[in-house]
Protein backbone atom coordinates (compact mmCIF):
# COMPACT_ATOMS: atom_id res chain seq x y z
CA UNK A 1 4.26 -10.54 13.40
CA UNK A 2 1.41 -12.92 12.30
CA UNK A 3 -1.57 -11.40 9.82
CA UNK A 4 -3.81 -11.49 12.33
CA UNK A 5 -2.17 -8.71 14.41
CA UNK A 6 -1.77 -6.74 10.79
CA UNK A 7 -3.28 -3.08 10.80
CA UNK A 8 -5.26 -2.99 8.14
CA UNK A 9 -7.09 0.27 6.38
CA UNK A 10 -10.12 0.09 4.90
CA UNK A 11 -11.24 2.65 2.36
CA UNK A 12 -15.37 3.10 1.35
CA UNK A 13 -16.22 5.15 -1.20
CA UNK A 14 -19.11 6.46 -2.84
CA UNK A 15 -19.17 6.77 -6.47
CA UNK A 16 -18.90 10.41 -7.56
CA UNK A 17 -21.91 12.71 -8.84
CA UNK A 18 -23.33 10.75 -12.13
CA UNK A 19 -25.50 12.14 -14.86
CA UNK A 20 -29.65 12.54 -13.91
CA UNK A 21 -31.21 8.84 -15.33
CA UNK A 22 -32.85 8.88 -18.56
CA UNK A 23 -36.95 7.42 -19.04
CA UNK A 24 -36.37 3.81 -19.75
CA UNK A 25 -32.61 3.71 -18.82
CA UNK A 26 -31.11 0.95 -16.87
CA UNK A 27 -29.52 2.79 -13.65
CA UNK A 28 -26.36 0.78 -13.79
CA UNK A 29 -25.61 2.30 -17.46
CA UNK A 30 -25.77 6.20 -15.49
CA UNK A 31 -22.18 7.97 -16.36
CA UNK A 32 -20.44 10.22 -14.30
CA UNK A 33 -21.17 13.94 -14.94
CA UNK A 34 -18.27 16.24 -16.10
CA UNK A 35 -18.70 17.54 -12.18
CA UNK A 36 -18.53 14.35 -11.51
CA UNK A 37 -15.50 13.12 -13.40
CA UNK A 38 -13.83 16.14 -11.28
CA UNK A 39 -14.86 14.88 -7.76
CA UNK A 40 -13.82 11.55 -8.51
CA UNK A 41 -9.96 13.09 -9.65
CA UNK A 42 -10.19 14.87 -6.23
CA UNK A 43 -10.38 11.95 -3.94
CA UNK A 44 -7.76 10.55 -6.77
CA UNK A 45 -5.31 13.00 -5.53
CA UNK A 46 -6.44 13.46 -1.86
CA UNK A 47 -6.11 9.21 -1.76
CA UNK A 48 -2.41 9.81 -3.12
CA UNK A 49 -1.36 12.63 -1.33
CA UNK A 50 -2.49 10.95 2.12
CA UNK A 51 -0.39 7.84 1.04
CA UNK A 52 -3.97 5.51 0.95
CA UNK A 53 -2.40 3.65 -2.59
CA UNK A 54 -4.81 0.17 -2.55
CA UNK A 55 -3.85 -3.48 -2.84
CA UNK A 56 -6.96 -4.66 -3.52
CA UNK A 57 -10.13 -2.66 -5.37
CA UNK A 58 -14.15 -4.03 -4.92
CA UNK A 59 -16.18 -2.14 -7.34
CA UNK A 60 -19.90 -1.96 -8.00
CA UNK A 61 -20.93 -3.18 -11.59
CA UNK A 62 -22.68 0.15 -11.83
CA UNK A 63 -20.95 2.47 -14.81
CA UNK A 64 -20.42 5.43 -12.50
CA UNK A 65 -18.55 3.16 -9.80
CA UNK A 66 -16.32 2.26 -12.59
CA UNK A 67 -15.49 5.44 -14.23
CA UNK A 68 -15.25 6.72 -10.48
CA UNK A 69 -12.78 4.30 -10.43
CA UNK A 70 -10.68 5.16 -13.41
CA UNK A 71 -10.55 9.05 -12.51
CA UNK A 72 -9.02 8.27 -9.15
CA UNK A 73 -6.31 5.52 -11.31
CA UNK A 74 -5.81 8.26 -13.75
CA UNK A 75 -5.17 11.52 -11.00
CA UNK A 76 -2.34 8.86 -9.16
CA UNK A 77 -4.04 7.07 -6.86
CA UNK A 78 -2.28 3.73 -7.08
CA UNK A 79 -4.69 0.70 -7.27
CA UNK A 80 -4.19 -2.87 -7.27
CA UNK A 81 -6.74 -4.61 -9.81
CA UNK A 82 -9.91 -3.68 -9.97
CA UNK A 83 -12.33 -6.64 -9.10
CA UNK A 84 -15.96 -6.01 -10.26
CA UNK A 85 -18.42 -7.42 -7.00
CA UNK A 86 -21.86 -7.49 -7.99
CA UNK A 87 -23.08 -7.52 -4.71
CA UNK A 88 -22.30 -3.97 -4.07
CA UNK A 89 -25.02 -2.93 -6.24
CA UNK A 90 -27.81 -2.03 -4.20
CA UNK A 91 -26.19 -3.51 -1.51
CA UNK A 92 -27.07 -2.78 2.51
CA UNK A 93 -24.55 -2.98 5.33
CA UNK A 94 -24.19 -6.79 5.99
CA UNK A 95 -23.90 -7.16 2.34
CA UNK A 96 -20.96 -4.61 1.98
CA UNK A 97 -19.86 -6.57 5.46
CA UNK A 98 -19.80 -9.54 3.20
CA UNK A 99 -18.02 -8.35 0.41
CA UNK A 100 -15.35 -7.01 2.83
CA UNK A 101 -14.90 -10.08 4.50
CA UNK A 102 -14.03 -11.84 1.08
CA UNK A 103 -10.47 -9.91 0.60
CA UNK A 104 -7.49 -11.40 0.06
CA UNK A 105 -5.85 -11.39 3.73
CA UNK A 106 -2.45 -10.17 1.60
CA UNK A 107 -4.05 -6.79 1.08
CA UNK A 108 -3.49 -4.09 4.00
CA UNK A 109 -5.18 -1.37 1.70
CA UNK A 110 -8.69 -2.24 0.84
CA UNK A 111 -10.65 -0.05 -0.98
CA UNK A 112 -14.40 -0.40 -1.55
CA UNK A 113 -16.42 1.84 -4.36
CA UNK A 114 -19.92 1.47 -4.19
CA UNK A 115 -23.56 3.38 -3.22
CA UNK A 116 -25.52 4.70 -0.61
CA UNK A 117 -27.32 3.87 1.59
CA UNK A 118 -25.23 0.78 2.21
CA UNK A 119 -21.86 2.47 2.53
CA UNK A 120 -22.77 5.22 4.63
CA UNK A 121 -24.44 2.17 7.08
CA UNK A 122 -21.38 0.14 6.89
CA UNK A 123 -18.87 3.10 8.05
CA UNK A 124 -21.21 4.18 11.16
CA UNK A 125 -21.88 0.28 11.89
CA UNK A 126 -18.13 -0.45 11.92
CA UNK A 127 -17.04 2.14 13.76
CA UNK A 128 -19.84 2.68 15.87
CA UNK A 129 -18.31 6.35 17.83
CA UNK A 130 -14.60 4.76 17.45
CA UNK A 131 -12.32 6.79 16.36
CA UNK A 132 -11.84 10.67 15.37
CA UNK A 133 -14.49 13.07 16.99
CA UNK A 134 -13.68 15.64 13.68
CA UNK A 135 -14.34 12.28 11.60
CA UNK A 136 -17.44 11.10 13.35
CA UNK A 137 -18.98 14.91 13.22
CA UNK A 138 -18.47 15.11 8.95
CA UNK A 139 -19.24 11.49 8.72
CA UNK A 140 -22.55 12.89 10.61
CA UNK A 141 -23.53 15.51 8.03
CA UNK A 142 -23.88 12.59 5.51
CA UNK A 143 -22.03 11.15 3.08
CA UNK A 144 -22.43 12.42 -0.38
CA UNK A 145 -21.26 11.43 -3.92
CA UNK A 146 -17.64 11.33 -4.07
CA UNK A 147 -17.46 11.22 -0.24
CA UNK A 148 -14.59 8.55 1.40
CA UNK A 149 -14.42 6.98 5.10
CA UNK A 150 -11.31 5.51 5.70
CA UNK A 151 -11.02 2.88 8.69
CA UNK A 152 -8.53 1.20 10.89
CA UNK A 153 -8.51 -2.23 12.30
CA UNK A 154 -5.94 -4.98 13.21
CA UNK A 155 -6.66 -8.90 12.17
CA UNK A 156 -7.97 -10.56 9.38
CA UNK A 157 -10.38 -9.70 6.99
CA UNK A 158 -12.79 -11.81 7.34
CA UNK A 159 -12.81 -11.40 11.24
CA UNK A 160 -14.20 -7.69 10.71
CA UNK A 161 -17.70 -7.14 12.49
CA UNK A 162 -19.23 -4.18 13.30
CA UNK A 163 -17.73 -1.87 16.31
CA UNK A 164 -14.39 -3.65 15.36
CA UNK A 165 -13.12 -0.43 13.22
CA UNK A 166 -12.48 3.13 13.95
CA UNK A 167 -13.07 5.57 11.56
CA UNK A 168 -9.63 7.23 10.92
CA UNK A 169 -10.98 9.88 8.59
CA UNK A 170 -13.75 11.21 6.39
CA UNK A 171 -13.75 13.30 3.27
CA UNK A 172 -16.73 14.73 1.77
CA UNK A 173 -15.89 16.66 -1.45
């Protein structure tokens, strides 16, 4: 079997629940909250317990990205190394599309941790009604802090577009 016909998963979560921002404090310094911290062990174990362990990790720069990050490392969910992409931050749907699209073709797990709105547009653009109905419907109701889509598709990486997935799953905490 070649790459190309590979299935490949695609996980895209939200950070989980951070502290309010301060006056005069840079919003990519905001900390998860203690509720939070929680969330983020939540998907941790969900993650595990669904089998979803990554080979490859895209993170936001953002502090609560990161420590959303090392709660779902430190409840089991096995990661591959965590690669920092600054163009998550603040990023909309073609930009997450890009940052997608620039994984390792050796990685059949990807998992993306990042913000709204451009997560939330890059599930509903990729999957565009493919996929589970029960998905689709939560997916629907938004997509909160701490919330995960996970996506199918076969082929390479960089040959995802939009309508090319189908949303396999959605958890909302």
């Amino acid at each position: 079997m070649t790459t190309s016909a590979e299935d490949r998963t695609l996980i895209l979560l939200r950070h989980a629940d951070p502290e309010p921002g301060r006056a005069g404090q840079d919003d990519r310094e905001r900390p998860l909250s203690e509720h939070g911290r929680n969330q983020a062990a939540d998907v941790g174990r969900w993650l595990r317990d669904q089998g979803l362990g990554c080979d490859e990790v895209m993170c936001s720069p953002s502090l609560r990205t990161r420590e959303t990050m090392q709660e779902l490392a430190a409840a089991g969910c096995p990661e591959a190394e965590v690669q920092i992409e600054h163009r998550l931050y603040n990023a909309d749907a073609d930009d997450v599309l890009s940052v997608i699209r620039g994984s390792t073709n050796d990685a059949s797990i990807l998992l993306v941790v990042g913000h709204a709105p451009g997560l939330p547009a890059v599930a509903s653009l990729l999957a565009d009604g493919e996929g589970s109905e029960e998905a689709h419907e939560r997916l629907s109701g938004g997509f909160p802090p701490a919330a995960a889509a996970v996506l199918r598709f076969s082929g390479h990486w960089d040959d995802l577009d939009f309508g090319a997935a189908a949303l396999d799953d959605f958890r909302s905490p």
